[in-house]
Protein backbone atom coordinates (compact mmCIF):
# COMPACT_ATOMS: atom_id res chain seq x y z
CA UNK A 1 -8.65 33.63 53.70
CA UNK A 2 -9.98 30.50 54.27
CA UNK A 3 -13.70 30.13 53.35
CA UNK A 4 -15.80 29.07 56.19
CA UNK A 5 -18.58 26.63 55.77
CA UNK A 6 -22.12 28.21 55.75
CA UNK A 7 -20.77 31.55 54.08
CA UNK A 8 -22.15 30.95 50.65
CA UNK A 9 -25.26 32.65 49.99
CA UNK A 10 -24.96 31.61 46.16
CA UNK A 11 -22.78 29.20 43.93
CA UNK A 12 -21.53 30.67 40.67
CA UNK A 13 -19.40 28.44 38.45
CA UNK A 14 -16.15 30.96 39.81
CA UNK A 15 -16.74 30.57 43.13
CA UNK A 16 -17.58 26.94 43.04
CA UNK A 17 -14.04 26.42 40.89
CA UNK A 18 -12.11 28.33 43.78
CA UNK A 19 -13.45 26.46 46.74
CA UNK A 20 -12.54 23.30 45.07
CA UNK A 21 -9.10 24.47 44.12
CA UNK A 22 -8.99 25.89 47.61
CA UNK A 23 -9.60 22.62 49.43
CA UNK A 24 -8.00 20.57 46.89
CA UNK A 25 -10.97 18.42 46.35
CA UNK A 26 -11.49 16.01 43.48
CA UNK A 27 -13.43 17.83 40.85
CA UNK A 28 -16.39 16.38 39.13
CA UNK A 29 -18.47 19.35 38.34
CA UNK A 30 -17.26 19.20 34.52
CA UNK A 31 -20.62 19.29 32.56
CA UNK A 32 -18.58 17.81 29.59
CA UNK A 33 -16.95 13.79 29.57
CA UNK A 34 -13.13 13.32 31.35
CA UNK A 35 -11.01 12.95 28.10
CA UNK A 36 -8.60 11.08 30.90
CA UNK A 37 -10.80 9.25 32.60
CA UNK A 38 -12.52 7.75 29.05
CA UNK A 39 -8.68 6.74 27.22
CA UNK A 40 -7.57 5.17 31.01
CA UNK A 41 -11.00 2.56 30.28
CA UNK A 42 -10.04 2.37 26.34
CA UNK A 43 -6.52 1.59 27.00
CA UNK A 44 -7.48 -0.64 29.47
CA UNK A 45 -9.80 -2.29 27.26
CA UNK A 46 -8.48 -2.10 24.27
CA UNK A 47 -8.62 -5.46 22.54
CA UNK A 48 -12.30 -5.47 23.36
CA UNK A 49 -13.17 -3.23 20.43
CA UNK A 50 -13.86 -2.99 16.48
CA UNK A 51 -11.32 0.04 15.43
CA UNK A 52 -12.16 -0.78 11.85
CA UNK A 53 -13.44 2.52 10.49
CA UNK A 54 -15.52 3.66 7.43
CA UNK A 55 -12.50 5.82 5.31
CA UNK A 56 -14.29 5.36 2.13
CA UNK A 57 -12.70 8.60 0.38
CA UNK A 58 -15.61 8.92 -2.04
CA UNK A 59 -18.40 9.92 0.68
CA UNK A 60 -17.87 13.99 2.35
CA UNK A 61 -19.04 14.07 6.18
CA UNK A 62 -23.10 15.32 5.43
CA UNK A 63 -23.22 11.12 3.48
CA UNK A 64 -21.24 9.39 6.66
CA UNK A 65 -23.77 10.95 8.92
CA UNK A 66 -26.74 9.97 6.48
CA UNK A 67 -25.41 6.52 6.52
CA UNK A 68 -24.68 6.28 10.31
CA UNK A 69 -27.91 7.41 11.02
CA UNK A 70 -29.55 5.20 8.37
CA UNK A 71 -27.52 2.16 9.43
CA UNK A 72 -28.57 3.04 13.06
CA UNK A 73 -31.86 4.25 13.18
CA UNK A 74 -33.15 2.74 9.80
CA UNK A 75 -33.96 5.94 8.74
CA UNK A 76 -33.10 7.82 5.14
CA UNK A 77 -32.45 11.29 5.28
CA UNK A 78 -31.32 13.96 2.57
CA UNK A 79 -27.57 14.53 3.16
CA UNK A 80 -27.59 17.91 1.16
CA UNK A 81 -30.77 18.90 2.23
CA UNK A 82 -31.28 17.70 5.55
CA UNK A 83 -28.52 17.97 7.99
CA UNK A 84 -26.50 20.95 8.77
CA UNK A 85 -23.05 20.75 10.75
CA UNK A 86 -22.72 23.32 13.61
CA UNK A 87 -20.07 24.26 16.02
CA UNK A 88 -21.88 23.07 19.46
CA UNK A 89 -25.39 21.57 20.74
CA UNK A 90 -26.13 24.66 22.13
CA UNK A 91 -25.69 26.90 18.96
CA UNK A 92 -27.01 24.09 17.12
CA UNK A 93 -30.50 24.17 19.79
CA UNK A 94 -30.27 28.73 19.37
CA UNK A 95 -30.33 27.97 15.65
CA UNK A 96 -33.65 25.84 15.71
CA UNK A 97 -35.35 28.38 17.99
CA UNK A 98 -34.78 31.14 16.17
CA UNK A 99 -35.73 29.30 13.00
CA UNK A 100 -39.29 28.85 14.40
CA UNK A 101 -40.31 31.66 17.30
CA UNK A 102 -41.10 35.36 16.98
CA UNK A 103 -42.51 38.37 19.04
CA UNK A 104 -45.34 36.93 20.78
CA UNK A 105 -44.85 33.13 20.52
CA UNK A 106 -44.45 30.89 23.32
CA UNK A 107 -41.67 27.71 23.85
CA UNK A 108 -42.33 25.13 26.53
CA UNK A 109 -39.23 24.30 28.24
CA UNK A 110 -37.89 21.10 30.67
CA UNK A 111 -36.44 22.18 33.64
CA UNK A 112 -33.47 21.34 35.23
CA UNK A 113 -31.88 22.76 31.84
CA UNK A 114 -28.08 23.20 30.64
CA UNK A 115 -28.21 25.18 27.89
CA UNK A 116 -29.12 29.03 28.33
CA UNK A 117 -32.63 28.38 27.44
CA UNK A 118 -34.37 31.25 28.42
CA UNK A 119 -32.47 33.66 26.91
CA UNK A 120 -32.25 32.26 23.48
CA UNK A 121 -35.79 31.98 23.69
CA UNK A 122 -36.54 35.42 25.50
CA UNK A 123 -33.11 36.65 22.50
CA UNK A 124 -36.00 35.30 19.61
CA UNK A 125 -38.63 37.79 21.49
CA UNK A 126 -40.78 34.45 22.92
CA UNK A 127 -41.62 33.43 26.39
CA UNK A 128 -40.18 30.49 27.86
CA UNK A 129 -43.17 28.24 29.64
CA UNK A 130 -41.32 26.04 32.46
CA UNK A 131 -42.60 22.83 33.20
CA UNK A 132 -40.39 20.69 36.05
CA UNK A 133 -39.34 17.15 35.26
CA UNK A 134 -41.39 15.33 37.95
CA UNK A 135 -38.86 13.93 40.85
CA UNK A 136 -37.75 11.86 41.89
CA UNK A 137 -37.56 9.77 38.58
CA UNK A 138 -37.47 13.37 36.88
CA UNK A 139 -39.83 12.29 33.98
CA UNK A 140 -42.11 14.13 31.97
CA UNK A 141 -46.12 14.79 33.35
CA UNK A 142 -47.47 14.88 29.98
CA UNK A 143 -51.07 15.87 31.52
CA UNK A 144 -49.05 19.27 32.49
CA UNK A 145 -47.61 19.36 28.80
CA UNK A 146 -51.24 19.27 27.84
CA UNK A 147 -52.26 22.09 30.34
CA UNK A 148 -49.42 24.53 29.34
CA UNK A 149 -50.30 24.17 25.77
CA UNK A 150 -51.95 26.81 23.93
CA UNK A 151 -52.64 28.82 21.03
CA UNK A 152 -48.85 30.83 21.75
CA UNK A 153 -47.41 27.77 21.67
CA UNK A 154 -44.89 26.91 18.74
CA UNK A 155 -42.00 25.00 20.53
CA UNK A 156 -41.08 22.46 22.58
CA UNK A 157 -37.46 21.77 23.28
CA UNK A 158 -36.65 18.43 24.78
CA UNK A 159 -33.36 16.53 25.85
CA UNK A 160 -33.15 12.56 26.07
CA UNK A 161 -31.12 11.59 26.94
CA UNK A 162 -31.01 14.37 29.34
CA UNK A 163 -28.18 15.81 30.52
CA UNK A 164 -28.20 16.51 34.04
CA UNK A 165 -30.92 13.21 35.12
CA UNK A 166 -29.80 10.66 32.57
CA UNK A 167 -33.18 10.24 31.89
CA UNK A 168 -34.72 8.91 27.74
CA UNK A 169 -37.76 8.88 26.74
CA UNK A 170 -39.85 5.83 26.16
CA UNK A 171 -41.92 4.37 23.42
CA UNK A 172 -44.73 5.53 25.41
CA UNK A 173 -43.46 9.01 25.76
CA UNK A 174 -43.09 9.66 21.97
CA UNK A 175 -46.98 8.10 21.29
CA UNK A 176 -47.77 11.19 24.47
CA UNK A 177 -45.42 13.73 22.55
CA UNK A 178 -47.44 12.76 19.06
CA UNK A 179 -50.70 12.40 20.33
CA UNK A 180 -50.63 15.89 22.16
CA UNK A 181 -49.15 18.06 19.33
CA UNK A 182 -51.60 16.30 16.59
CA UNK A 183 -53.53 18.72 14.89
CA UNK A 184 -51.38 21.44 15.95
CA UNK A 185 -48.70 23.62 14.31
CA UNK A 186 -46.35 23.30 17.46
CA UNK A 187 -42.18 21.96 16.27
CA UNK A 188 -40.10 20.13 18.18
CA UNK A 189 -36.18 20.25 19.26
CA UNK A 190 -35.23 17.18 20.38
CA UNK A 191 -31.43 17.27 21.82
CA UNK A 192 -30.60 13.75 21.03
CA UNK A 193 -26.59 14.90 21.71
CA UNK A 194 -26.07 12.29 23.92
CA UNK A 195 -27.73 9.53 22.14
CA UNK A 196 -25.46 7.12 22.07
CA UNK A 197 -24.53 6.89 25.77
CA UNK A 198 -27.25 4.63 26.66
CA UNK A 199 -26.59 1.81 29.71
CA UNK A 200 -27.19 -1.95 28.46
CA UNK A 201 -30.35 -1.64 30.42
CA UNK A 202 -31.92 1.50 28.70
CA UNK A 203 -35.54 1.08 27.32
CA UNK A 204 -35.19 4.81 25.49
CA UNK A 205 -35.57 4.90 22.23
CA UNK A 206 -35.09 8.24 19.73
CA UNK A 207 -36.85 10.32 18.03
CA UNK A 208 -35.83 9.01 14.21
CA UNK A 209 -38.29 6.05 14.51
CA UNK A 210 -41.20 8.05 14.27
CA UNK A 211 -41.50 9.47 11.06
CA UNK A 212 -44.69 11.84 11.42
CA UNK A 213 -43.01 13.41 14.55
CA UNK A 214 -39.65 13.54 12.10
CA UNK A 215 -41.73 16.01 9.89
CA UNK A 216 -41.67 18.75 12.39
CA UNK A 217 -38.38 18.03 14.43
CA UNK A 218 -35.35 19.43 14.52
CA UNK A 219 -33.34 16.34 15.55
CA UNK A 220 -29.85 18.25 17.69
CA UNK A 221 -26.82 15.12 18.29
CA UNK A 222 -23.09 15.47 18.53
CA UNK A 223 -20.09 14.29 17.16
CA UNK A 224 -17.82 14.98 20.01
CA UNK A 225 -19.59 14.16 23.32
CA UNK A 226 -20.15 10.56 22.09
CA UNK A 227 -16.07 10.15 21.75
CA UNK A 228 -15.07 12.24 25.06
CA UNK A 229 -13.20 14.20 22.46
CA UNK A 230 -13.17 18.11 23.58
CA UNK A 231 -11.30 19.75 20.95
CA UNK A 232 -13.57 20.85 18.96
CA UNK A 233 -17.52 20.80 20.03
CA UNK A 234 -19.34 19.82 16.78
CA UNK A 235 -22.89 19.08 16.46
CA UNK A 236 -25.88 18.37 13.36
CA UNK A 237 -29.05 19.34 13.45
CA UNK A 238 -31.03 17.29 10.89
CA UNK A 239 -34.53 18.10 10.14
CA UNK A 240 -37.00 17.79 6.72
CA UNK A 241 -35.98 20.14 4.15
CA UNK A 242 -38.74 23.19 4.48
CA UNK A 243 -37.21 23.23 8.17
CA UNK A 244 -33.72 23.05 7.28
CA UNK A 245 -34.11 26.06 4.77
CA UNK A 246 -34.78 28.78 7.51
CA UNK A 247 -31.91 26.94 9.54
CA UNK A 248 -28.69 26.95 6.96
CA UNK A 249 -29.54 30.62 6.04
CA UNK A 250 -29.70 31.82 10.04
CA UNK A 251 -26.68 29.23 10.49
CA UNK A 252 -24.82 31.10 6.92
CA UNK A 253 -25.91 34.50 8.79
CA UNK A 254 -24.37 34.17 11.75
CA UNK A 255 -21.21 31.82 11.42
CA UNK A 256 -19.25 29.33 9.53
CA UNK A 257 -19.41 25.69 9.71
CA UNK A 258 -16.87 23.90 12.19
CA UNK A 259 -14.12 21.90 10.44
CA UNK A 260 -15.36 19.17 8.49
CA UNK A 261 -12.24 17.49 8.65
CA UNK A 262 -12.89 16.71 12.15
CA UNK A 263 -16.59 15.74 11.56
CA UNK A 264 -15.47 13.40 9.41
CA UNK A 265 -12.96 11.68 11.93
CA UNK A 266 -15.82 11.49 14.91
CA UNK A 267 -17.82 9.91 12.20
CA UNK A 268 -15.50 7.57 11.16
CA UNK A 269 -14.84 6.45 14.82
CA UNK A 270 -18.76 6.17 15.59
CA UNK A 271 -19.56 4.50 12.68
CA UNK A 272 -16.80 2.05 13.85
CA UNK A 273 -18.23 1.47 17.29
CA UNK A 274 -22.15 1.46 15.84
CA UNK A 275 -22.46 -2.24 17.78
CA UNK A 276 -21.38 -1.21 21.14
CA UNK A 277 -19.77 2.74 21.87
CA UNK A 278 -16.50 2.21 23.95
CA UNK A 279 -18.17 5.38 26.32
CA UNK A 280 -21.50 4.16 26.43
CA UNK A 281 -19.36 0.92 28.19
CA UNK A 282 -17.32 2.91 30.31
CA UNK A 283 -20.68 4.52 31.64
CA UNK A 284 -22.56 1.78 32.79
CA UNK A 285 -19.74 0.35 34.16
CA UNK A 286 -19.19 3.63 36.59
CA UNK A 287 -22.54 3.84 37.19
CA UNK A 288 -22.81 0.40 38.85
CA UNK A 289 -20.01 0.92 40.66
CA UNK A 290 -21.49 3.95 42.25
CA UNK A 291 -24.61 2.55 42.94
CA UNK A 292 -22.73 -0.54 44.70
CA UNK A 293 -20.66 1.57 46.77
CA UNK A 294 -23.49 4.58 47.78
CA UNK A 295 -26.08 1.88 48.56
CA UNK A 296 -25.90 2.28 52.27
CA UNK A 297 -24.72 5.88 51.86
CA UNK A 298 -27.22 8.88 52.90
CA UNK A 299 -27.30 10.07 49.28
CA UNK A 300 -29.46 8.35 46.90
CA UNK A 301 -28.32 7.85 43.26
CA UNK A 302 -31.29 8.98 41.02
CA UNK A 303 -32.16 5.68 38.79
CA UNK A 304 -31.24 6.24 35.17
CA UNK A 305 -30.48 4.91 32.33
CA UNK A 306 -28.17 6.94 30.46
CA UNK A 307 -25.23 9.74 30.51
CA UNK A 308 -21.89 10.89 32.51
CA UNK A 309 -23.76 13.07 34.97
CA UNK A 310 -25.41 11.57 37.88
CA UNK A 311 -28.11 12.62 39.95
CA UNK A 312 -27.58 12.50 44.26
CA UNK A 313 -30.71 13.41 46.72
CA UNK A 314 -30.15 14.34 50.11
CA UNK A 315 -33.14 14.79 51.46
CA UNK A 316 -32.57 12.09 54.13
CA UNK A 317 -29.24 13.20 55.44
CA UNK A 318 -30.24 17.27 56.40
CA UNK A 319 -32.62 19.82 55.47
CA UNK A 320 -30.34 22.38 53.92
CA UNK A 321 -29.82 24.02 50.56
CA UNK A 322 -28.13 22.20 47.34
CA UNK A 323 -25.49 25.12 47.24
CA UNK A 324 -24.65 24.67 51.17
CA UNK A 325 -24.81 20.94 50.42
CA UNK A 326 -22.27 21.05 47.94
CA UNK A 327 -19.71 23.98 50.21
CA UNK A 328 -19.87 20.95 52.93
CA UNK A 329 -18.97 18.30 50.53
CA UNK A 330 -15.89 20.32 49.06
CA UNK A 331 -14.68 21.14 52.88
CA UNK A 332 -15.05 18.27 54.93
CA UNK A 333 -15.27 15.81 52.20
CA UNK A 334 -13.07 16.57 49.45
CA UNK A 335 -15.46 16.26 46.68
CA UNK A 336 -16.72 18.62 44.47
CA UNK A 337 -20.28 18.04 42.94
CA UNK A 338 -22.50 20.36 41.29
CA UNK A 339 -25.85 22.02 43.25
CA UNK A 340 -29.31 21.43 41.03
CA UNK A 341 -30.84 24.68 41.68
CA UNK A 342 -28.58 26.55 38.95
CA UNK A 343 -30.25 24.56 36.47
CA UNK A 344 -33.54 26.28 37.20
CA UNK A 345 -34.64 29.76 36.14
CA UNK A 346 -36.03 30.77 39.83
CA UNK A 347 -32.82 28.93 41.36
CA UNK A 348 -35.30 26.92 43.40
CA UNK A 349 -33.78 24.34 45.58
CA UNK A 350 -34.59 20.50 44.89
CA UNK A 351 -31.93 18.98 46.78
CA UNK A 352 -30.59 16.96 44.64
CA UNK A 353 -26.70 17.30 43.19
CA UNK A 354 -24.85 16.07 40.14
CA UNK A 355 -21.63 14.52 39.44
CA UNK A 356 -19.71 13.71 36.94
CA UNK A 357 -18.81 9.87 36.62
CA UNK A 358 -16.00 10.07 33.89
CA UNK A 359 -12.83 11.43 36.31
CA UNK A 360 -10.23 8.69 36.24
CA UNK A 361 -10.79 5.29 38.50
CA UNK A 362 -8.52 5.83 41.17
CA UNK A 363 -9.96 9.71 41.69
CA UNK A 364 -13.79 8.02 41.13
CA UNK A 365 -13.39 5.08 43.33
CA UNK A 366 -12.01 7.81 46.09
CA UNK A 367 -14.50 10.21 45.79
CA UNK A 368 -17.27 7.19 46.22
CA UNK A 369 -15.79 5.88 49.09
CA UNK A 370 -15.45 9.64 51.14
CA UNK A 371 -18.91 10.09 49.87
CA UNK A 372 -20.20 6.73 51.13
CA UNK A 373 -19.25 7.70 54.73
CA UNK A 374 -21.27 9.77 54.72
C-alpha cells in the first residue's frame, strides 16, 4: 500500500530505504562516498592527475603511512610503535574509548554524531556528556566545553572534519582545545577520517601540528573514505606509544588486523595524490554547484568547508519535523535526503537535513534542480 504523506511518526534507516525505493526517488542518504559518482569525475578528468605512486617494495604499510603523514603534516611518528591498522573508523574510535574510560568516568561528546557513540561509551561503563554543535554554522562553544568539564571527565571525542556539517576546526579552535585541557588528565579522539577532503577554501587545519596536544591524542583517519573505495573499510589510529600499548592489546583481544595488502594500495594511491586528492576536487566542485543552483531555493546550504555530506535548513519554507520533511521530499519531490534528528541521542528536531553530494552528475544535477523548485 502506498504510503501516505504525514504517516511517519519516526524514520529508521528501513523505512527510510523503502519509501525511497517505493517512490523511486534518487537516493542520497548513503553516509559513505558514491564509488560511481567519484570514477564518472576521475574518468572525466583523468589527465589532470599525478598517478605516479610510491611502490617502493622495501617499506610494509605501518612506514608508507609514517611517511605520508610525515611528508604531509611534517610530523615523525613511530611506525612500529605508533600507529595501529583497524578494520573501520568506528572500531578504530570503540578501540580508543575503551583504552581510556572505566566505571565512573565521564566522555564529552559532539552532537549531531555518526558513530554509535553512546553506547560504546555507556559499553566502557562511562557517561556520555552531550554538548550540541552551535547552529547554524554548527561550531564548537568552547565556553560550554569549559562548563561540562569536570573532575569525571577523561575524554573528549571530536570529528573535523565532521561528518554530517562539513565543518574543521581552526587554528583557533586547537589553541581553545589546548588551553582548556592544560593541567588536566583529560585524552582526546580526534576522527581526522576525512582529512583529506578539504574544499580549496578550507582554513582547518589537523590535529598533527600541535605536538603537546599529540601527546594525549588518539589521532582516528582512513584509508578508504579518502579514495571512495568501499571494499574494504580500513582505518589507523596513531597515537604516542604509552597510548598505543593499551590500544594494540584491546585491538589483539578483540580482532585481527584488516588486510594489509589493501592498506598498502590506498596508501600508495594517497601518497600519489598528496598535492591535490582527485575527491577532495570532485567535492568542491559539487558543492558549488549546489550552492549556485539552491541559492534562490527555500533550503539553505549550511556553509562548510569540507566533506560529501551536506547540510539543508528549512526553517524558512514550513514549521514541521526533519523526518516529515524528508517523507515530503521522497513523495512529491523525488529526492531522498537524510533527517538530522537521528544523529542526536534525544532525537530532537533541528530542522536541518543532509545529503550526499557524490551520486553521479546527471542524478546530482536532477535532484538540485527538483529541489530548487522548491
Amino acid at each position: 500500500m502506498t504510503q501516505k504523506v504525514g504517516e511517519l511518526t519516526a524514520l529508521s534507516d528501513d523505512s527510510l530505504q523503502k519509501l525511497i525505493r517505493e517512490y523511486r526517488a534518487i537516493d542520497m542518504t548513503s553516509l559513505t562516498p558514491n564509488e560511481k559518482g567519484f570514477q564518472e569525475f576521475i574518468d572525466s578528468n583523468i589527465d589532470d592527475y599525478n598517478f605516479d605512486m610510491d611502490r617502493d617494495e622495501n617499506m610494509n604499510p605501518y612506514q608508507k603511512l609514517s611517511k605520508y603523514i610525515l611528508k604531509k603534516y611534517f610530523r615523525a611518528i613511530n611506525p612500529e610503535t605508533e600507529i595501529a591498522f583497524v578494520s573501520g573508523v568506528n572500531l578504530a574510535v570503540f578501540l580508543a574509548i575503551a583504552s581510556t574510560v572505566k566505571d565512573g568516568d565521564s566522555v564529552i561528546v559532539f552532537e549531531p554524531f555518526t558513530s554509535n557513540l553512546k553506547t560504546a561509551v555507556e559499553l566502557c561503563g562511562a557517561r556520555p556528556v552531550y554538548i550540541p554543535l552551535r547552529a547554524p554554522d554548527f561550531r564548537i562553544d568552547w565556553c560550554e566545553v569549559q562548563r561540562a568539564i569536570n573532575a569525571t571527565t577523561k575524554l573528549m571525542v571530536i570529528s573535523s572534519p565532521h561528518l554530517l556539517t562539513g565543518q574543521t576546526l581552526t587554528a583557533e579552535d586547537f589553541e581553545e582545545l589546548q588551553r582548556l585541557i592544560n593541567g588536566t588528565k583529560i585524552k582526546l579522539i580526534l576522527n581526522e577520517s576525512m582529512a583529506e577532503l578539504g574544499y580549496r577554501s578550507s582554513e582547518g587545519t589537523s590535529v598533527n601540528f600541535y605536538p603537546r596536544l599529540c601527546q594525549v591524542t588518539y589521532r582516528i583517519g582512513s584509508l578508504n573514505i579518502p579514495v571512495a573505495l568501499n571494499d574494504s573499510e580500513i582505518a589507523y589510529c596513531i597515537a604516542p606509544e604509552p597510548l598505543m600499548g593499551a590500544y594494540k592489546n584491546i585491538h589483539s583481544a578483540i580482532t585481527s588486523n584488516p588486510n594489509l595488502n589493501r592498506a598498502e594500495d590506498f596508501i600508495n594511491i594517497l601518497s600519489a595524490e598528496i598535492e591535490g586528492h582527485m575527491l577532495a576536487d570532485f567535492l568542491d566542485e559539487n558543492y558549488k554547484l549546489l550552492l549556485e543552483t539552491l541559492k534562490d531555493s527555500k533550503l539553505i546550504p549550511v556553509k562548510q568547508s569540507a566533506g560529501y555530506m551536506v547540510m539543508l535548513g528549512y526553517k524558512g519554507y514550513a514549521d514541521i519535523r526533519d523526518v516529515e520533511m524528508v517523507e515530503k521530499l521522497i513523495v512529491e519531490k523525488g529526492v531522498g535526503l537524510l533527517p538530522l534528528s537521528g544523529f542526536y541521542h534525544d532525537r530532537q528536531c533541528h530542522r536541518y537535513l543532509a545529503m550526499n553530494i557524490t551520486v553521479p552528475r546527471d542524478e546530482f544535477k536532477e535532484a538540485l534542480s527538483r529541489l530548487a523548485s522548491l
